[in-house]
C-alpha atoms as a PDB file:
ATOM      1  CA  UNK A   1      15.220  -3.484 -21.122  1.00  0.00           C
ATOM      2  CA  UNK A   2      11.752  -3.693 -19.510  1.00  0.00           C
ATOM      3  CA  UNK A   3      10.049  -2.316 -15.879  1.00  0.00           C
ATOM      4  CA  UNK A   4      11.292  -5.743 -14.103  1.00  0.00           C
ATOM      5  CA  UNK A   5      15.065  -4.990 -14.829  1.00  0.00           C
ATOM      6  CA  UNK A   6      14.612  -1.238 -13.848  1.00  0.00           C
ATOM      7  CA  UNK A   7      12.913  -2.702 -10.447  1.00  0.00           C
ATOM      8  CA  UNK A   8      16.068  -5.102 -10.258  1.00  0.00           C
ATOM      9  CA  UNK A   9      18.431  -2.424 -10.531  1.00  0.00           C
ATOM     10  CA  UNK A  10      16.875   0.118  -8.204  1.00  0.00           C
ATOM     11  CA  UNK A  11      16.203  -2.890  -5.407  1.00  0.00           C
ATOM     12  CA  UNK A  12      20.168  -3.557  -5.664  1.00  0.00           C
ATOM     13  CA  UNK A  13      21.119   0.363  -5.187  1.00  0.00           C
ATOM     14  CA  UNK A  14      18.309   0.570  -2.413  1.00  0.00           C
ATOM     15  CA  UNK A  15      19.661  -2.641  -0.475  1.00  0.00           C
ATOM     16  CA  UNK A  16      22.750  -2.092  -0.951  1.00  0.00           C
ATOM     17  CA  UNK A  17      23.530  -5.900  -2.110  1.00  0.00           C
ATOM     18  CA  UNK A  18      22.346  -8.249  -4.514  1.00  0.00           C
ATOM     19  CA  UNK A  19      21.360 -10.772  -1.571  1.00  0.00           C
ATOM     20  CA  UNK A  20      19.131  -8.507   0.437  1.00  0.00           C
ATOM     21  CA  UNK A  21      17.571  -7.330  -3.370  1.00  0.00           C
ATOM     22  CA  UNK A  22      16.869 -10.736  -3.915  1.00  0.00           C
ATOM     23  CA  UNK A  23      15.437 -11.335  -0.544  1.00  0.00           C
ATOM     24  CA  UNK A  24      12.642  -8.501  -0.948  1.00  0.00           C
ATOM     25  CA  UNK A  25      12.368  -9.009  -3.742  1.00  0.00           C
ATOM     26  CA  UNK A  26      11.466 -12.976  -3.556  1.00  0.00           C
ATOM     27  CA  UNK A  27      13.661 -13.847  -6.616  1.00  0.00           C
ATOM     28  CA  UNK A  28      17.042 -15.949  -6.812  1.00  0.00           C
ATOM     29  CA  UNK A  29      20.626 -13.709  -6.667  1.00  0.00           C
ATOM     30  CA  UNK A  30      21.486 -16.106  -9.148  1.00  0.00           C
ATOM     31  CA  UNK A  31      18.488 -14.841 -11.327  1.00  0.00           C
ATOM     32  CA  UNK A  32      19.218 -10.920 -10.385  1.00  0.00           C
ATOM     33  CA  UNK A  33      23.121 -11.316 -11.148  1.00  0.00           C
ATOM     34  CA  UNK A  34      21.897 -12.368 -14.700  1.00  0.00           C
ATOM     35  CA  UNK A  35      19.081  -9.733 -15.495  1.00  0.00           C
ATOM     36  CA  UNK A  36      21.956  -7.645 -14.441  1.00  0.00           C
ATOM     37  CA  UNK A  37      24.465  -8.237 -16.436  1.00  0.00           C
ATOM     38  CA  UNK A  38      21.863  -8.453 -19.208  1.00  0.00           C
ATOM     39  CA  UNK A  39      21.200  -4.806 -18.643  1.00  0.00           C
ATOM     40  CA  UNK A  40      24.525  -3.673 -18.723  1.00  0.00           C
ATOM     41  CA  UNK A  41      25.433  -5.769 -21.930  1.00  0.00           C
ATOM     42  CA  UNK A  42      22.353  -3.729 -23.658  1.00  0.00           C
ATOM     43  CA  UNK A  43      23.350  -0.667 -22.144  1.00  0.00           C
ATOM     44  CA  UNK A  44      26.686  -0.615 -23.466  1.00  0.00           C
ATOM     45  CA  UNK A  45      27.893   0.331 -19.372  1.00  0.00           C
ATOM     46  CA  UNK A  46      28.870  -1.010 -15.940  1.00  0.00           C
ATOM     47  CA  UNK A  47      26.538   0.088 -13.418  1.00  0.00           C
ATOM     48  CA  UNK A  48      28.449  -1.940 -10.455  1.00  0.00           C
ATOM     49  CA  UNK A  49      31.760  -2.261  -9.200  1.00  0.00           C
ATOM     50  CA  UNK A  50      32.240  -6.030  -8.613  1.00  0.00           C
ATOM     51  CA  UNK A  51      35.518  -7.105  -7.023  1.00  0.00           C
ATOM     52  CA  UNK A  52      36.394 -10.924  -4.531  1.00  0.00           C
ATOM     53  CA  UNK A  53      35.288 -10.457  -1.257  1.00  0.00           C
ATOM     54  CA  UNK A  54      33.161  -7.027  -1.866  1.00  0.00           C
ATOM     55  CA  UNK A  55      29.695  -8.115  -0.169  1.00  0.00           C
ATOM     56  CA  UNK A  56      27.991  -4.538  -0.980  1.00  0.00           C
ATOM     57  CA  UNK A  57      27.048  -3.264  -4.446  1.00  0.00           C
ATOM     58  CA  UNK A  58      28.890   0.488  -5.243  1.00  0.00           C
ATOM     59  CA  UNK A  59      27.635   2.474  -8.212  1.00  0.00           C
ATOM     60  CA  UNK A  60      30.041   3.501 -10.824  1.00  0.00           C
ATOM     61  CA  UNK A  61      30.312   6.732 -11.956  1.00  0.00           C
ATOM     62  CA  UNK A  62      27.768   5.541 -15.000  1.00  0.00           C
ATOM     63  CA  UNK A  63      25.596   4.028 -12.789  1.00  0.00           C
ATOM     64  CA  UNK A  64      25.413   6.974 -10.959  1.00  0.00           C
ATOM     65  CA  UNK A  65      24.183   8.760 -14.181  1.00  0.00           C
ATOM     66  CA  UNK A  66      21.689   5.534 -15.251  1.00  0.00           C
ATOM     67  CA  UNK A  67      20.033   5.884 -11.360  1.00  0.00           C
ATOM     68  CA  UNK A  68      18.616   9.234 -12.169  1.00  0.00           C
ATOM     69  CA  UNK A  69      16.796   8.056 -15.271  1.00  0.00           C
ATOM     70  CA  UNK A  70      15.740   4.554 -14.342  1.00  0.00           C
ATOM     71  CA  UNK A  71      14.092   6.848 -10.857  1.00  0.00           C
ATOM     72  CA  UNK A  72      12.460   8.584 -13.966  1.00  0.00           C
ATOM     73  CA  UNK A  73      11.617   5.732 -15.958  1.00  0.00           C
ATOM     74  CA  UNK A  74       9.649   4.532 -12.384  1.00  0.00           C
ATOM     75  CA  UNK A  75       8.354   7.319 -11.595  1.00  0.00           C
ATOM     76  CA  UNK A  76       6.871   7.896 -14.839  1.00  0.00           C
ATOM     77  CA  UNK A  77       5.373   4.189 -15.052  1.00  0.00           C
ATOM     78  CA  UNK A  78       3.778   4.558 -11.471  1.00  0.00           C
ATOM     79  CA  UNK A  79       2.232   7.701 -12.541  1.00  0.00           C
ATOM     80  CA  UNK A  80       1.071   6.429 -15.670  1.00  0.00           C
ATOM     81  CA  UNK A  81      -0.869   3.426 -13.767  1.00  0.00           C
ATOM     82  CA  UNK A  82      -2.343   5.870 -11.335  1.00  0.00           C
ATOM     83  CA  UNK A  83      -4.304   7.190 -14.161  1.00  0.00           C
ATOM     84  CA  UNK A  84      -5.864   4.519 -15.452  1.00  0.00           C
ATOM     85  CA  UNK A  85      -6.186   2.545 -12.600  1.00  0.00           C
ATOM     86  CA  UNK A  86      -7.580   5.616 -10.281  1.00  0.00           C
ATOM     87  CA  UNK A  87      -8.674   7.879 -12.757  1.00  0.00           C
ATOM     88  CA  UNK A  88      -6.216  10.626 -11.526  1.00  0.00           C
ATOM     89  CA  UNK A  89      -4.934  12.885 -13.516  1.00  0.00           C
ATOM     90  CA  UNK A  90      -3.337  15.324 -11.179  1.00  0.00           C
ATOM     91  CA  UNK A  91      -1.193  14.070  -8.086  1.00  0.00           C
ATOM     92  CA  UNK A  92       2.116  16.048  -5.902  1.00  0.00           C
ATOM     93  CA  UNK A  93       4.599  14.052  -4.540  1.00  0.00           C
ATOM     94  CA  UNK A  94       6.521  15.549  -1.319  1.00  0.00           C
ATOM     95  CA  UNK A  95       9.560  13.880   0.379  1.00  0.00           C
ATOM     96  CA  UNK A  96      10.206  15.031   4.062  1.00  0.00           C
ATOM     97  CA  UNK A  97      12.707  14.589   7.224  1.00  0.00           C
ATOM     98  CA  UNK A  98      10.554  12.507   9.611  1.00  0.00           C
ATOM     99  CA  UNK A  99      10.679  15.300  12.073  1.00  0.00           C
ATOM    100  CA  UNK A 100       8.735  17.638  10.013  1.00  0.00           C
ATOM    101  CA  UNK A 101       6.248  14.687   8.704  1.00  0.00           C
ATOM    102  CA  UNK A 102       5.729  13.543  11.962  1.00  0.00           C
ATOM    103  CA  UNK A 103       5.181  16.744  14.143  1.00  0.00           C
ATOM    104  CA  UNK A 104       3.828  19.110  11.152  1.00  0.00           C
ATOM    105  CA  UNK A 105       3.208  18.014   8.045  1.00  0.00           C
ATOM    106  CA  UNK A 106       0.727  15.260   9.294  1.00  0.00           C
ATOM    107  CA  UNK A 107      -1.891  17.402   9.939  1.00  0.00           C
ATOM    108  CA  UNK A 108      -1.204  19.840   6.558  1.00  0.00           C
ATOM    109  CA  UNK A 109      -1.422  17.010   4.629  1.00  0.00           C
ATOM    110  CA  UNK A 110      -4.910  16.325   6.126  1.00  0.00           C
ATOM    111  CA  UNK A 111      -5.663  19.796   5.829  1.00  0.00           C
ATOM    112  CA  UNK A 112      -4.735  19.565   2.274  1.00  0.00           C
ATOM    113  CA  UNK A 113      -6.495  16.079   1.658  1.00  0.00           C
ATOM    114  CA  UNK A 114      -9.755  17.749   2.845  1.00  0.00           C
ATOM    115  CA  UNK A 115      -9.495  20.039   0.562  1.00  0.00           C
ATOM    116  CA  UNK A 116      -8.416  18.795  -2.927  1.00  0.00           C
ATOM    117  CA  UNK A 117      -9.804  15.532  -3.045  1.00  0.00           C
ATOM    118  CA  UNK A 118      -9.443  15.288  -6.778  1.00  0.00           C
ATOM    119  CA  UNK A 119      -5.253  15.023  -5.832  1.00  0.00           C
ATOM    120  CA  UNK A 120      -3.570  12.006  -5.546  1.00  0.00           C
ATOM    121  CA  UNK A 121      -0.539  12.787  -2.522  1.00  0.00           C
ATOM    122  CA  UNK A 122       2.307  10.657  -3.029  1.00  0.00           C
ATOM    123  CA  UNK A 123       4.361  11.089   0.680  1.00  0.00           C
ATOM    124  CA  UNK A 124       7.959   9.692   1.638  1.00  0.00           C
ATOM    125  CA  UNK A 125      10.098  10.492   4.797  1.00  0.00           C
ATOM    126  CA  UNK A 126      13.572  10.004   3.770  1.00  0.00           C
ATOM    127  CA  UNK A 127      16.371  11.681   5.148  1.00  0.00           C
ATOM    128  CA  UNK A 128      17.548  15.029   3.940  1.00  0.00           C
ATOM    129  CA  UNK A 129      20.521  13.881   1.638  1.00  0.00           C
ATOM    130  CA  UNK A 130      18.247  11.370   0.018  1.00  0.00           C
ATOM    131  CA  UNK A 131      15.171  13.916  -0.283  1.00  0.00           C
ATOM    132  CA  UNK A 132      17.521  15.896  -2.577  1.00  0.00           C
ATOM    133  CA  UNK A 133      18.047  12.857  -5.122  1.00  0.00           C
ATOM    134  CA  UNK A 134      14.426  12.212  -4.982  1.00  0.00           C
ATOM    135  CA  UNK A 135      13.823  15.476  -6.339  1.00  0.00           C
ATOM    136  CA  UNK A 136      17.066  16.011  -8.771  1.00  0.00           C
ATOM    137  CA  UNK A 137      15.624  12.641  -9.962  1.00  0.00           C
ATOM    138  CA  UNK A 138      12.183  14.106 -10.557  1.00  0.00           C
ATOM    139  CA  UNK A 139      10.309  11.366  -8.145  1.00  0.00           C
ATOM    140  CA  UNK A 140       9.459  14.198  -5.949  1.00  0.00           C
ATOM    141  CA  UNK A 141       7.871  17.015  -6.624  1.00  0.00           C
ATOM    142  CA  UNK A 142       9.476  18.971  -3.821  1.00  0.00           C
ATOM    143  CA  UNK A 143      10.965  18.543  -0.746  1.00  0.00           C
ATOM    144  CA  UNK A 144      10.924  19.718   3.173  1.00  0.00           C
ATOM    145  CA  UNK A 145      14.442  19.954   4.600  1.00  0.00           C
ATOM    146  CA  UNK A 146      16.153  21.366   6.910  1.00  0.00           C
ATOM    147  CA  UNK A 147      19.757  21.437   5.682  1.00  0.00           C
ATOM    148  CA  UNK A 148      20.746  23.598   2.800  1.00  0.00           C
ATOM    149  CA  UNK A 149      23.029  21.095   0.790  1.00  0.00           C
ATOM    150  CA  UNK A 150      24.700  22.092  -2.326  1.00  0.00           C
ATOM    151  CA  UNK A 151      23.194  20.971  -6.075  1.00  0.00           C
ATOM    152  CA  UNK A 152      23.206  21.841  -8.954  1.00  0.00           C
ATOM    153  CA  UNK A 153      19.916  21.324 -10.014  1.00  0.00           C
ATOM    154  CA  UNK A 154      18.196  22.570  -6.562  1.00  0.00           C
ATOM    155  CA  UNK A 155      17.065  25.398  -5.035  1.00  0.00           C
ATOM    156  CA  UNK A 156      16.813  25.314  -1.592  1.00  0.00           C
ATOM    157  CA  UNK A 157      13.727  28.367  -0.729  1.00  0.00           C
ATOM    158  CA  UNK A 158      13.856  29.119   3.391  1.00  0.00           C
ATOM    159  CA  UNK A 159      10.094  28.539   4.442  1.00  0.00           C
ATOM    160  CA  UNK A 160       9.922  29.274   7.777  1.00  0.00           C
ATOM    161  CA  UNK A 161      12.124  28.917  10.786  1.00  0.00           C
ATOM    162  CA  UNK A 162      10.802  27.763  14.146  1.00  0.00           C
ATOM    163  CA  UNK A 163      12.234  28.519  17.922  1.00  0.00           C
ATOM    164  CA  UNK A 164      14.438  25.607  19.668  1.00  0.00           C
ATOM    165  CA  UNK A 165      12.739  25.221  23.534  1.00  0.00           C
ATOM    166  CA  UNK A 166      13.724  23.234  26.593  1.00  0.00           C
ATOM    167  CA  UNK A 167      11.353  20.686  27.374  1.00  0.00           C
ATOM    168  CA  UNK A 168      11.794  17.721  30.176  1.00  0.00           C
ATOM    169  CA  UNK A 169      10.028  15.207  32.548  1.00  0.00           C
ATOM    170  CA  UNK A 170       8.355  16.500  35.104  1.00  0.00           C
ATOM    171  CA  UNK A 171      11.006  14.801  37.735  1.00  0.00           C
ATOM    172  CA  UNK A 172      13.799  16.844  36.272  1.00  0.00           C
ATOM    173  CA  UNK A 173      14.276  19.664  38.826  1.00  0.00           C
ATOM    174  CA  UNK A 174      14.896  23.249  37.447  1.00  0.00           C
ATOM    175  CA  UNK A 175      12.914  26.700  37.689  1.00  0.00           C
ATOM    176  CA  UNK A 176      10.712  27.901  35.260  1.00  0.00           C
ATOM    177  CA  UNK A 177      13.289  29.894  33.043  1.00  0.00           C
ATOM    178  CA  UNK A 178      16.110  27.595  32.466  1.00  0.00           C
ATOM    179  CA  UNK A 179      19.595  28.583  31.244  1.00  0.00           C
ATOM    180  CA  UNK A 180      22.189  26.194  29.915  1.00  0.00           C
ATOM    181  CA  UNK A 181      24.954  26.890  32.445  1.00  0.00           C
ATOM    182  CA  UNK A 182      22.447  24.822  34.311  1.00  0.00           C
ATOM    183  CA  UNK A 183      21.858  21.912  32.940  1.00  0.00           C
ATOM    184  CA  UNK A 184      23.289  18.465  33.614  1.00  0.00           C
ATOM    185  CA  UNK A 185      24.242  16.886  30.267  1.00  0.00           C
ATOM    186  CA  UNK A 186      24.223  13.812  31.563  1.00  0.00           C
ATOM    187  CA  UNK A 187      20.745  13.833  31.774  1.00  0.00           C
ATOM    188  CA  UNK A 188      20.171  15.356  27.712  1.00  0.00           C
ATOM    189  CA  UNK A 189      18.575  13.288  25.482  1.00  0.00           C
ATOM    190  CA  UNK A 190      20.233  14.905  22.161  1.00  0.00           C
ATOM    191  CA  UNK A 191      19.119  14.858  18.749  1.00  0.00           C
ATOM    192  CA  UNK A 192      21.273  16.680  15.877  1.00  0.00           C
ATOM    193  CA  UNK A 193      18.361  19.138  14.681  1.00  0.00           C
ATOM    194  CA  UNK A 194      20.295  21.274  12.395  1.00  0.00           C
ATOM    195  CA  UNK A 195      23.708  22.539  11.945  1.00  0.00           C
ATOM    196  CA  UNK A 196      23.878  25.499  14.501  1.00  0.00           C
ATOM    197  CA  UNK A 197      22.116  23.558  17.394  1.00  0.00           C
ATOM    198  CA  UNK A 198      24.969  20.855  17.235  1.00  0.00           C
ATOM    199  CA  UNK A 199      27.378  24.316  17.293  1.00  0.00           C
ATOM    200  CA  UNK A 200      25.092  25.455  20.192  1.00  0.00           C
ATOM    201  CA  UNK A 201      25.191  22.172  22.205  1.00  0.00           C
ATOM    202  CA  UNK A 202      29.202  21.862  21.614  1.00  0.00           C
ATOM    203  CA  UNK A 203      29.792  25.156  23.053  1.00  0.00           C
ATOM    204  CA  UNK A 204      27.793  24.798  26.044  1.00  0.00           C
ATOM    205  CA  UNK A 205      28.881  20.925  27.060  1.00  0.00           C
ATOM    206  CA  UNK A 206      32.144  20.771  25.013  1.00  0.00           C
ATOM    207  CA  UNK A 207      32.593  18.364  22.113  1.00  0.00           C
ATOM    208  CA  UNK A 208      33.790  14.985  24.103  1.00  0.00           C
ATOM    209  CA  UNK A 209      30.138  15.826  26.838  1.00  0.00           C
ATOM    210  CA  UNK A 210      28.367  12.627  26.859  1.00  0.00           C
ATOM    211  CA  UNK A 211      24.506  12.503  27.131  1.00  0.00           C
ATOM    212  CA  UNK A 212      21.666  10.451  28.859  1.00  0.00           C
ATOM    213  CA  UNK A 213      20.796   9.748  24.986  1.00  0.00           C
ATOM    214  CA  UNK A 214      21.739  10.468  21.583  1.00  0.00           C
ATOM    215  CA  UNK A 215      19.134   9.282  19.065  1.00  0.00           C
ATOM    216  CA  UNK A 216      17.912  10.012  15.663  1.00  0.00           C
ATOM    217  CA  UNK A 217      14.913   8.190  16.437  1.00  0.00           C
ATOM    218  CA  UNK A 218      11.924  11.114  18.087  1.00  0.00           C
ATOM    219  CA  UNK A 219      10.168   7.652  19.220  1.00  0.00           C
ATOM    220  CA  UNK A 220      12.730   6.433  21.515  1.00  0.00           C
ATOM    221  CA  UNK A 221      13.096  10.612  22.830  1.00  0.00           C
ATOM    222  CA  UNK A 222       9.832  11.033  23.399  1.00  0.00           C
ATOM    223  CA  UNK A 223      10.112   7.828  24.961  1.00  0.00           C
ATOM    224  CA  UNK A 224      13.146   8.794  27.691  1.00  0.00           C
ATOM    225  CA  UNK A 225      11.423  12.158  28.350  1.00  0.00           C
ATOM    226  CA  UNK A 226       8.564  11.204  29.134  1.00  0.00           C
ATOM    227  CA  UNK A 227       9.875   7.702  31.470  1.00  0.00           C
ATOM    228  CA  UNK A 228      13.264   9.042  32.958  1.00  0.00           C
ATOM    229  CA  UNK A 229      14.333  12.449  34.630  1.00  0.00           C
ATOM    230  CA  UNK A 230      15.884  14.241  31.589  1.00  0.00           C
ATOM    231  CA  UNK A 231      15.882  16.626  29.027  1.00  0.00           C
ATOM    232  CA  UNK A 232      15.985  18.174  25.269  1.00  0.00           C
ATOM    233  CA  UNK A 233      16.075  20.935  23.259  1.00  0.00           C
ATOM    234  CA  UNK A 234      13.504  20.559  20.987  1.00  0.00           C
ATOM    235  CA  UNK A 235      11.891  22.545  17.511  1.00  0.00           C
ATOM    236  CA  UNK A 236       8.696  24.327  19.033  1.00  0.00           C
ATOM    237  CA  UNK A 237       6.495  22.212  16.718  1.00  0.00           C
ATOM    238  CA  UNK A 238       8.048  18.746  18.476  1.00  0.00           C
ATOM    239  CA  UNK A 239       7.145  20.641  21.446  1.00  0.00           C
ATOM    240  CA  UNK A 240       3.944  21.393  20.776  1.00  0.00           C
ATOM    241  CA  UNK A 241       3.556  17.563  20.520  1.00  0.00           C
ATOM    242  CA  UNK A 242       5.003  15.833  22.747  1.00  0.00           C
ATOM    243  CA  UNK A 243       3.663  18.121  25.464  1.00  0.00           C
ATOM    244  CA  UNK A 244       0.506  16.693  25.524  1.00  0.00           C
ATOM    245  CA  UNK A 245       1.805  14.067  27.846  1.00  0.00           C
ATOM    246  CA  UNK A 246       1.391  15.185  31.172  1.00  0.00           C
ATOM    247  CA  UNK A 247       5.102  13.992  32.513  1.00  0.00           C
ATOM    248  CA  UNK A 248       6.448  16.305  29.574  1.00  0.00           C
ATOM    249  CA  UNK A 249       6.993  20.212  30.919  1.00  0.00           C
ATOM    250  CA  UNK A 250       8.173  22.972  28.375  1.00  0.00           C
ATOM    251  CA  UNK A 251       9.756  25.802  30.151  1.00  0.00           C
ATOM    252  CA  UNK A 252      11.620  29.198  29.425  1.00  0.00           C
ATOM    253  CA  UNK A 253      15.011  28.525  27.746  1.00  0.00           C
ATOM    254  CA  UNK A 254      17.404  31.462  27.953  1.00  0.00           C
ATOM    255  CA  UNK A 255      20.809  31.379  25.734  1.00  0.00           C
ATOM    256  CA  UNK A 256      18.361  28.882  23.199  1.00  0.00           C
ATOM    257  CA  UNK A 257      19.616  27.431  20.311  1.00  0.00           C
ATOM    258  CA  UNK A 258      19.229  29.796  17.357  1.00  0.00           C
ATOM    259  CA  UNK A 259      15.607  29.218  15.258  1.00  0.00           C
ATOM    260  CA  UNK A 260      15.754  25.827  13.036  1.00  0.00           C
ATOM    261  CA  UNK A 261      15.275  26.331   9.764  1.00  0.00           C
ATOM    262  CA  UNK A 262      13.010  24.655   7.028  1.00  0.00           C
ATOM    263  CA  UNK A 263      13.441  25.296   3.146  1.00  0.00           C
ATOM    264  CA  UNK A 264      11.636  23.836   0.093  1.00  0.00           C
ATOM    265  CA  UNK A 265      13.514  21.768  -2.587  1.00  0.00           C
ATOM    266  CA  UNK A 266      12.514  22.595  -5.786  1.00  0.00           C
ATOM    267  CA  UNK A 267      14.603  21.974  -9.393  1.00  0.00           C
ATOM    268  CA  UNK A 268      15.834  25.072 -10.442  1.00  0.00           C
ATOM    269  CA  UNK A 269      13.916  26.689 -13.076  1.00  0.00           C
ATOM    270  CA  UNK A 270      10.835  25.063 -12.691  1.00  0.00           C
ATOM    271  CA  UNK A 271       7.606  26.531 -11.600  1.00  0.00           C
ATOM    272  CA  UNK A 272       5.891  25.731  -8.638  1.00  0.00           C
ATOM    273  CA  UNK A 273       2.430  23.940  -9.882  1.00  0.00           C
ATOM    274  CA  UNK A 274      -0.753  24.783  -8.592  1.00  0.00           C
ATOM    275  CA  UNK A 275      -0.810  21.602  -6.411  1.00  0.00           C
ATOM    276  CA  UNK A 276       2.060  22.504  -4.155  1.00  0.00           C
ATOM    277  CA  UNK A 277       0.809  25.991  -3.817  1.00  0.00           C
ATOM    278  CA  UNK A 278      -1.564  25.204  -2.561  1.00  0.00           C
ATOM    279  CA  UNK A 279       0.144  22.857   0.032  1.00  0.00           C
ATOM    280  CA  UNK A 280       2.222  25.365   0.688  1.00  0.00           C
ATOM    281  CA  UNK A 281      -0.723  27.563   1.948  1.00  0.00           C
ATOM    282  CA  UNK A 282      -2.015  25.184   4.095  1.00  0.00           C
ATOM    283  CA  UNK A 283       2.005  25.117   5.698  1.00  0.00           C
ATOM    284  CA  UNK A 284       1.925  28.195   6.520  1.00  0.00           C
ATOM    285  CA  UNK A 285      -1.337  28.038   8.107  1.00  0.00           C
ATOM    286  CA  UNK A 286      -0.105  25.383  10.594  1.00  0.00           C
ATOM    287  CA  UNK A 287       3.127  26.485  11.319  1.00  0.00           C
ATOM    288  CA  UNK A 288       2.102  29.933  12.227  1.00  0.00           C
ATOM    289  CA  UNK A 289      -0.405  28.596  13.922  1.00  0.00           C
ATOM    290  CA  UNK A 290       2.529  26.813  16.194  1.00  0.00           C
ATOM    291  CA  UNK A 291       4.358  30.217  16.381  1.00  0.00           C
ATOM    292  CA  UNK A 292       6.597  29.805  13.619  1.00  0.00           C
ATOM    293  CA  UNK A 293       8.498  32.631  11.499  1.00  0.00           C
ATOM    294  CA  UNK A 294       7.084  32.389   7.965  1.00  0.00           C
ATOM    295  CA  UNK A 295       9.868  34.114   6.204  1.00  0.00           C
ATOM    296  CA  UNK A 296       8.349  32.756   1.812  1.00  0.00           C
ATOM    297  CA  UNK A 297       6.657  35.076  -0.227  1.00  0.00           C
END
């Protein structure tokens, strides 16, 4: 077993099929297959299900268990050629929700960058689900969510929790406070924020309410609200950005969403190092700075 059939194995499970692996990868399936069952022949295991007419790879329940340590095995390796290659010998990796890397963490990381040069940052945006692997793995250092999942080797640590406000193109007509017994649904462009805003948004347009949008993607909403006459209820950091376009308004909401909230993944029993510390300085700085409730000690 060597790096290459480690990098095999993790292109399958990240593609999803041996095809697409061998695509990006720029090798034959043929020649993937083979290193494959090579690996699992040395390993004693089966890391795939395999079955006629199954076009996706599915872990078993051992290759569930051989994922986290060949995540290890890469993470360790990359490090490794960081320091003698860069002459680094201290670095923090951080996985994050796009939301948060896109409208906050941006500028702390800049913040931070400015001010530890001798750190080499190692940033992903992944979703929140796959944020927690990255970290139960030990490929991340910690994590910025804003769902508390369960694990068993996590500890989710609330951060700070930030205000939910109505913002819309200027050609959307309402006053300046604006209530949600007003507002035409129709016309929403929706994204699923966290938990208790999808509560908040069921309640007040009923589950089967069908909006302008509904998008995972803050591109295509900033996008709609900034081209069409519509709305969103948006995380007062999103706000704070996407209000710098003059056809964007943020106004009063009354009945608002309650406060989204943003924890820290962190293994349990395992310090926080001086590196995200001080990261986690520079967060608060920012986020107060937007208005946010810093609630860590």
């Amino acid at each position: 077993m060597n790096r290459t059939d480690i990098q095999i194995f993790l292109a399958v499970v990240e593609y999803g099929s041996l095809s697409k692996a061998a695509e990006n990868l720029f090798q034959r399936q043929s020649t993937l297959s083979t290193r494959l069952l090579a690996l699992e022949k040395e390993l004693g295991i089966t890391l795939f299900t395999r079955g006629k007419g199954v076009r996706n790879t599915e872990l078993t329940e051992a290759g569930e268990d051989f994922l986290l340590i060949a995540e290890k095995w890469e993470r360790l390796w990359a490090e490794t050629m960081e320091i003698s290659e860069k002459g680094h010998s201290r670095s923090l990796s951080i996985s994050a929700i796009y939301s948060l890397n896109a409208y906050i963490l941006n500028e702390v990381y800049m913040l931070y960058a400015g001010q530890n040069p001798q750190v080499s940052l190692q940033l992903r945006t992944r979703r929140s689900d796959e944020s927690y692997h990255l970290v139960e793995s030990g490929i991340a250092d910690a994590a910025f969510v804003t769902k508390d999942l369960y694990s068993k080797r996590l500890i989710a640590v609330p951060l700070f929790y930030e205000k939910m406000v109505f913002v819309c193109n200027a050609g959307y007509k309402t006053g300046k406070e604006v209530s949600p017994r007003g507002l035409d649904v129709s016309k929403e462009v929706l994204v699923d924020w966290h938990h208790e805003f999808s509560r908040w948004n069921e309640y007040w347009f009923g589950e089967n309410a069908t909006p302008r949008v509904y998008t995972d993607d803050l591109t295509l909403m900033e996008t709609f609200l900034g081209k069409e006459a519509c709305w969103a209820a948006v995380p007062v950091s999103v706000a704070h950005s996407i209000r710098k376009n003059p056809k964007i308004k943020q106004k009063t909401l009354i009945d608002a969403p309650l406060d989204r909230p943003v924890y820290m993944l962190l293994r349990r029993n395992t310090p926080m190092s001086e590196e995200l510390s001080a990261l986690i300085s520079n967060l608060k700085e920012v986020v107060t700075g937007q208005g946010a409730n810093w609630v860590f000690s």
